[in-house]
Protein backbone atom coordinates (compact mmCIF):
# COMPACT_ATOMS: atom_id res chain seq x y z
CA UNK A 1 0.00 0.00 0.00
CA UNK A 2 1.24 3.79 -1.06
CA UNK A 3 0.17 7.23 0.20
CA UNK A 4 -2.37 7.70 -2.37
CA UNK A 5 -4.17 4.10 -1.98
CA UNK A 6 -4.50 4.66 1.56
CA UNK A 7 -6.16 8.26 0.56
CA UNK A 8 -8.35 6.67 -1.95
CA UNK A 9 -9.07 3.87 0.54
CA UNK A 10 -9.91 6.30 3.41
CA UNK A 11 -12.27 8.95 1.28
CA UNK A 12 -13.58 5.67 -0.45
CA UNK A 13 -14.80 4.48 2.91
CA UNK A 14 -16.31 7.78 3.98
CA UNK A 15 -13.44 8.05 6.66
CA UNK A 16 -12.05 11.19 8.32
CA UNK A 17 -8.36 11.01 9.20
CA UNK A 18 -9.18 10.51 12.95
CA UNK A 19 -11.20 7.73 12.15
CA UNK A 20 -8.99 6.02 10.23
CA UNK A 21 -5.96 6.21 13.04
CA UNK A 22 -8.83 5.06 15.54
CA UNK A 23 -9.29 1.86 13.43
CA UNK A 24 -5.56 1.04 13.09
CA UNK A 25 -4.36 2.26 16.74
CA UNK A 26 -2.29 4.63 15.29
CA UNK A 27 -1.79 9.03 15.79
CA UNK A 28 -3.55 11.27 13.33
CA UNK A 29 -0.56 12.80 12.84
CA UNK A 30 0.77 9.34 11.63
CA UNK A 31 -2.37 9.32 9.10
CA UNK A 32 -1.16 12.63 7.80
CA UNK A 33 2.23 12.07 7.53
CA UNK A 34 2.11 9.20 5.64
CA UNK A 35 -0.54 10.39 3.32
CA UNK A 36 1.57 13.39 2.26
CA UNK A 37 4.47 10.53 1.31
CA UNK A 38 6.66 10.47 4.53
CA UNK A 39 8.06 6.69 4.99
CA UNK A 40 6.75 4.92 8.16
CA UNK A 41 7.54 1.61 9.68
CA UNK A 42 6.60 -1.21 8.07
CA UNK A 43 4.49 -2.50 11.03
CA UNK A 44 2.94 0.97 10.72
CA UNK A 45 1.96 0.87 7.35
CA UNK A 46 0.73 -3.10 8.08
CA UNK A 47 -1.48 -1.71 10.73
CA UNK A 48 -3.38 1.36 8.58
CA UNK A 49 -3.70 -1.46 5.55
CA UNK A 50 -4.92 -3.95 7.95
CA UNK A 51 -7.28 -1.21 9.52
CA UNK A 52 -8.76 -1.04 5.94
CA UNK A 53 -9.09 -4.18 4.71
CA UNK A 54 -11.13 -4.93 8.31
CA UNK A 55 -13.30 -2.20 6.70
CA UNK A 56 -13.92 -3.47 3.23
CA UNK A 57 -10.91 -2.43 1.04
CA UNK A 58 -9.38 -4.36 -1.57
CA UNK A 59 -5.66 -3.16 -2.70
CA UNK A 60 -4.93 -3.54 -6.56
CA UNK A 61 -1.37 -4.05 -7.26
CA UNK A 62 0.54 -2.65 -10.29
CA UNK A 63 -0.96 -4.78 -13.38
CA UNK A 64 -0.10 -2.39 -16.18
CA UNK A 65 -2.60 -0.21 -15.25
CA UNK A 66 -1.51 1.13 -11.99
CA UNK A 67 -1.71 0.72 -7.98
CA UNK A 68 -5.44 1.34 -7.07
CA UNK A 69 -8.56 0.39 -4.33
CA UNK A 70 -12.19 -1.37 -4.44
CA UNK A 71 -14.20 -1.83 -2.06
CA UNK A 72 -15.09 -5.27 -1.30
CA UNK A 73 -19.07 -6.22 -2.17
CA UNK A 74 -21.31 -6.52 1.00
């Protein structure tokens, strides 16, 4: 997962930044840093993905067409 999936993921979701570091134990400040491109740990980055997959999101990897989201059919 990169900055701008976990942006895509979040506003896909209907998710405010506070929500989002609610859901994956982490700051907000943490949210916004790595959303603006900042490198985190990788156990940081594991627990915002994690956070969002709990919530419905599917990560698209690089496939010719780019990195992207879904979200997951209910």
């Amino acid at each position: 997962m990169n900055a701008s999936q976990c942006k895509m993921a979040r506003v896909g979701l209907g998710l405010g930044v506070r929500e989002l570091a609610a859901l994956a134990d982490v700051s907000t400040n943490t949210i916004t840093r790595f959303e603006r491109g900042e490198v985190l740990y990788p156990r940081t980055v594991e627990a915002i993905r994690s956070a969002l997959e709990a919530e419905g999101v599917e990560f698209i990897a690089e496939n010719g067409g780019g990195v992207g989201v879904r979200l997951r059919k209910e």
